[in-house]
C-alpha atoms as a PDB file:
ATOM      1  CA  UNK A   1     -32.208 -11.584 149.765  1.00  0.00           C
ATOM      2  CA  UNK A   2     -32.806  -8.224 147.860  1.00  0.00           C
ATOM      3  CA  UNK A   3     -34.507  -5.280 149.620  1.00  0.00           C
ATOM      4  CA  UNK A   4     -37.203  -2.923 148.007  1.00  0.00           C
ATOM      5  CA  UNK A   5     -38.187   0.431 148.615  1.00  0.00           C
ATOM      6  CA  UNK A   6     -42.690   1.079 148.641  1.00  0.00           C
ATOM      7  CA  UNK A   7     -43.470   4.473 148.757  1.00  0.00           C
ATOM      8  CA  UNK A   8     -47.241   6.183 148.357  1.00  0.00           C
ATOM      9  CA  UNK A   9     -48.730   3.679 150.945  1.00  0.00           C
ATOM     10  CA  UNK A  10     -51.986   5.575 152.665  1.00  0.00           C
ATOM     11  CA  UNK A  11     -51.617   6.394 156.552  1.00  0.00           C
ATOM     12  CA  UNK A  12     -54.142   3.208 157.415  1.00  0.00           C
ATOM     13  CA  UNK A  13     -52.090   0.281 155.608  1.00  0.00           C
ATOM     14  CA  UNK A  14     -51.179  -2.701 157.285  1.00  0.00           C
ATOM     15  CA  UNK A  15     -47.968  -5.374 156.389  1.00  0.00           C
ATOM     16  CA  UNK A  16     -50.678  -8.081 155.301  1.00  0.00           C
ATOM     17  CA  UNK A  17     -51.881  -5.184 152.986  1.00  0.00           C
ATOM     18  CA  UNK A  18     -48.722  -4.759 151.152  1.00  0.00           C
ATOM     19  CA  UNK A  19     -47.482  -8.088 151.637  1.00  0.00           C
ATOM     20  CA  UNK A  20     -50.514  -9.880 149.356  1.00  0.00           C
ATOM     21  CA  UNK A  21     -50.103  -7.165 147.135  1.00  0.00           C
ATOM     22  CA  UNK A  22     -46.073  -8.010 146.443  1.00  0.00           C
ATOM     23  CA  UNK A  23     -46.078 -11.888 147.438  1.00  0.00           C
ATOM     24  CA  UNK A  24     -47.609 -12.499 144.196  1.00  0.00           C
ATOM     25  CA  UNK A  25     -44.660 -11.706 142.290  1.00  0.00           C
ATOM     26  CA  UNK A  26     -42.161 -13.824 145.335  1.00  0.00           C
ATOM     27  CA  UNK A  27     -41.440 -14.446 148.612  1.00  0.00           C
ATOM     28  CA  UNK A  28     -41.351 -12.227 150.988  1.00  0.00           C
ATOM     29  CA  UNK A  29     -38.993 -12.461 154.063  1.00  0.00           C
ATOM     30  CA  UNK A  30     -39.400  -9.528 156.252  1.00  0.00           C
ATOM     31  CA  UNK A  31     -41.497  -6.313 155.839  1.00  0.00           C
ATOM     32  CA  UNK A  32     -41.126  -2.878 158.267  1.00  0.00           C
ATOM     33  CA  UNK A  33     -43.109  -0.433 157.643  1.00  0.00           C
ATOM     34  CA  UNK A  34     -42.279   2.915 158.438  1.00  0.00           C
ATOM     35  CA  UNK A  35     -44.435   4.484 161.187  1.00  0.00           C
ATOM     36  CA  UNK A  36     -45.481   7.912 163.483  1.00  0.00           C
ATOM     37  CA  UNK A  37     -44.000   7.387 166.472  1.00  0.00           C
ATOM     38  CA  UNK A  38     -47.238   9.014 168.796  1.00  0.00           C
ATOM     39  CA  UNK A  39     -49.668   8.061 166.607  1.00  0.00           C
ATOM     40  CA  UNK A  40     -48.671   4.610 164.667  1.00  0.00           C
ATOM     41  CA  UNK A  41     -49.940   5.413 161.229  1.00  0.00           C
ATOM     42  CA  UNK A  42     -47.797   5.128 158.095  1.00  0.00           C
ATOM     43  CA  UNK A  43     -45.516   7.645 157.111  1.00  0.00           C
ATOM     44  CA  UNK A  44     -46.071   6.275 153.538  1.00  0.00           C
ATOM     45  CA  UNK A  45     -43.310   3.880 152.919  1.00  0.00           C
ATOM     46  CA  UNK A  46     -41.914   0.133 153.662  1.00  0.00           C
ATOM     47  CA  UNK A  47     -38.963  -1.813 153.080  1.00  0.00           C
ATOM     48  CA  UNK A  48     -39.155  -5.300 152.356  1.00  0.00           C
ATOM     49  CA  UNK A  49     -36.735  -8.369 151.755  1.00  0.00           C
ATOM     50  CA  UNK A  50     -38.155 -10.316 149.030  1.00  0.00           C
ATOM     51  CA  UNK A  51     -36.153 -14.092 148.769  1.00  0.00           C
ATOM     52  CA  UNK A  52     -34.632 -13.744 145.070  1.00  0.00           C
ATOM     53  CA  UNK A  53     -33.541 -11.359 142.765  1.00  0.00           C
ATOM     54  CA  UNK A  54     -36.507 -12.144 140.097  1.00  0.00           C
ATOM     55  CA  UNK A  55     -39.039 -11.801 142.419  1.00  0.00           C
ATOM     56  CA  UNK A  56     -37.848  -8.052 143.360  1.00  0.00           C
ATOM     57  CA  UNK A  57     -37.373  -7.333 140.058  1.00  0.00           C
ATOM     58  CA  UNK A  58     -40.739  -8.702 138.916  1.00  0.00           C
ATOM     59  CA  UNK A  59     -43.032  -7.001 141.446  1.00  0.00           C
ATOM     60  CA  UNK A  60     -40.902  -3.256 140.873  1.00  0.00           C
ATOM     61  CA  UNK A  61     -41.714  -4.058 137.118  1.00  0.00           C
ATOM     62  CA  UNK A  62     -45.760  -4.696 137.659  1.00  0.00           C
ATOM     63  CA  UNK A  63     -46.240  -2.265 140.897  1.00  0.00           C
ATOM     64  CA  UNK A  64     -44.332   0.967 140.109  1.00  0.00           C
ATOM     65  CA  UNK A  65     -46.915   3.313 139.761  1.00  0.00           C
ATOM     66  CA  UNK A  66     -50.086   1.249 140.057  1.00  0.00           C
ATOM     67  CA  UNK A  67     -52.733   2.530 142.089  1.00  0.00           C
ATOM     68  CA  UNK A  68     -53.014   0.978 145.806  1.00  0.00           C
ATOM     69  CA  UNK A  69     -56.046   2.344 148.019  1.00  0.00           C
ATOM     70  CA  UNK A  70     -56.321   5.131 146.214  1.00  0.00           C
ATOM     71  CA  UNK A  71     -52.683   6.325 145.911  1.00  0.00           C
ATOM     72  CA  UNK A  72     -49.835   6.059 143.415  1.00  0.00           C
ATOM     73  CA  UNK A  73     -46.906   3.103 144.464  1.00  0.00           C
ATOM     74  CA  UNK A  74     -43.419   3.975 143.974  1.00  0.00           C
ATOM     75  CA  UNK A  75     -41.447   0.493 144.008  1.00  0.00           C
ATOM     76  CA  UNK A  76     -38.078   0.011 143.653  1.00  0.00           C
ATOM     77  CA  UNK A  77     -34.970  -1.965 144.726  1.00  0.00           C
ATOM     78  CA  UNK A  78     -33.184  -0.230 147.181  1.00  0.00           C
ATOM     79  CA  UNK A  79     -29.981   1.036 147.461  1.00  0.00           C
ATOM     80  CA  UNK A  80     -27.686  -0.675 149.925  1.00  0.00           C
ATOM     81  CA  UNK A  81     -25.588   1.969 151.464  1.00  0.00           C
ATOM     82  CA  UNK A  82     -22.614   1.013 153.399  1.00  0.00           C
ATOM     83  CA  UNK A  83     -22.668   2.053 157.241  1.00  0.00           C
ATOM     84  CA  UNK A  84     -20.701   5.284 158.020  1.00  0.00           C
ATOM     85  CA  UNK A  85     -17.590   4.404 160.043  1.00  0.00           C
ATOM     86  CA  UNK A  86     -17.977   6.210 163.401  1.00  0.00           C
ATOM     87  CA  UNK A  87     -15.407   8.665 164.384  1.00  0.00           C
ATOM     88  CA  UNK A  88     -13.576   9.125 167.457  1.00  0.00           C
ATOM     89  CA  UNK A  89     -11.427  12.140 168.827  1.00  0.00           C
ATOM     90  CA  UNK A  90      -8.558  11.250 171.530  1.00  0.00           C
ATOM     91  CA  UNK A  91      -8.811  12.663 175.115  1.00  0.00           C
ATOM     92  CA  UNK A  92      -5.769  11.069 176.824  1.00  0.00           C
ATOM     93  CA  UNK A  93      -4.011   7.916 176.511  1.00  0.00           C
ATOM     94  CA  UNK A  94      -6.294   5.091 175.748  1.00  0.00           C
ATOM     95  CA  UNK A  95      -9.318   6.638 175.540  1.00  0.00           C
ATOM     96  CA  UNK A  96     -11.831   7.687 172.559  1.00  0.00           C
ATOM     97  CA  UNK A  97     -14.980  10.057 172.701  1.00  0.00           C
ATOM     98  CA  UNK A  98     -17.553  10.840 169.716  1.00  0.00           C
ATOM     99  CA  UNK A  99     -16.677  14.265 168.379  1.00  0.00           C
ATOM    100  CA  UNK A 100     -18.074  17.360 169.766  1.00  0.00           C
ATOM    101  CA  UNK A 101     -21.274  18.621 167.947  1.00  0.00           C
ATOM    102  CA  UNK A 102     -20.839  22.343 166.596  1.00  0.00           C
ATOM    103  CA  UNK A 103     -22.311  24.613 168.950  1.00  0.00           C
ATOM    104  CA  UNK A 104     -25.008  26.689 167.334  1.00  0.00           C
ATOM    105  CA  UNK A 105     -25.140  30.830 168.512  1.00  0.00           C
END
């Protein structure tokens, strides 16, 4: 599965929106898109998991920078960035707590 980035979505879009937009260039597997907590509108961007690596490729090549309900698409494959290791300090023998946070004055 590959993983591509929408940006420039309007505040009123829904996933069957954006997914008949990219499903004609594959399959897509998941879609989230990224929303206002209070109020549930878009924040202007998605992620979705499209089945091959042609598909993604095809539908960043024909949607990147196409117009979509009036606004400007920015598609492209995202970048997979490894999880950050946590870190833990040592307080006594066998135990770990998260590192303090820097007090601010």
């Amino acid at each position: 599965m590959v993983k591509i980035f929408v940006g420039g979505l309007p505040p009123d879009v829904s996933e069957i929106d954006v997914v008949i937009q990219v499903s004609i260039y594959g399959q897509v597997i998941t879609i989230k898109i990224v929303r206002d907590k209070v109020t549930r509108k878009s924040k202007g961007y998605a992620f979705l998991e499209m089945a091959n690596q042609d598909g993604a490729e095809k539908a960043v090549e024909a949607l990147n920078g196409t117009r979509f309900k009036g606004n400007v698409l920015t598609v492209r494959i995202a970048d997979e960035a490894p999880a950050k290791p946590k870190v833990y300090r040592k307080v006594g023998p066998g135990t770990a707590v998260p590192p303090r946070r820097p007090r601010k004055f």
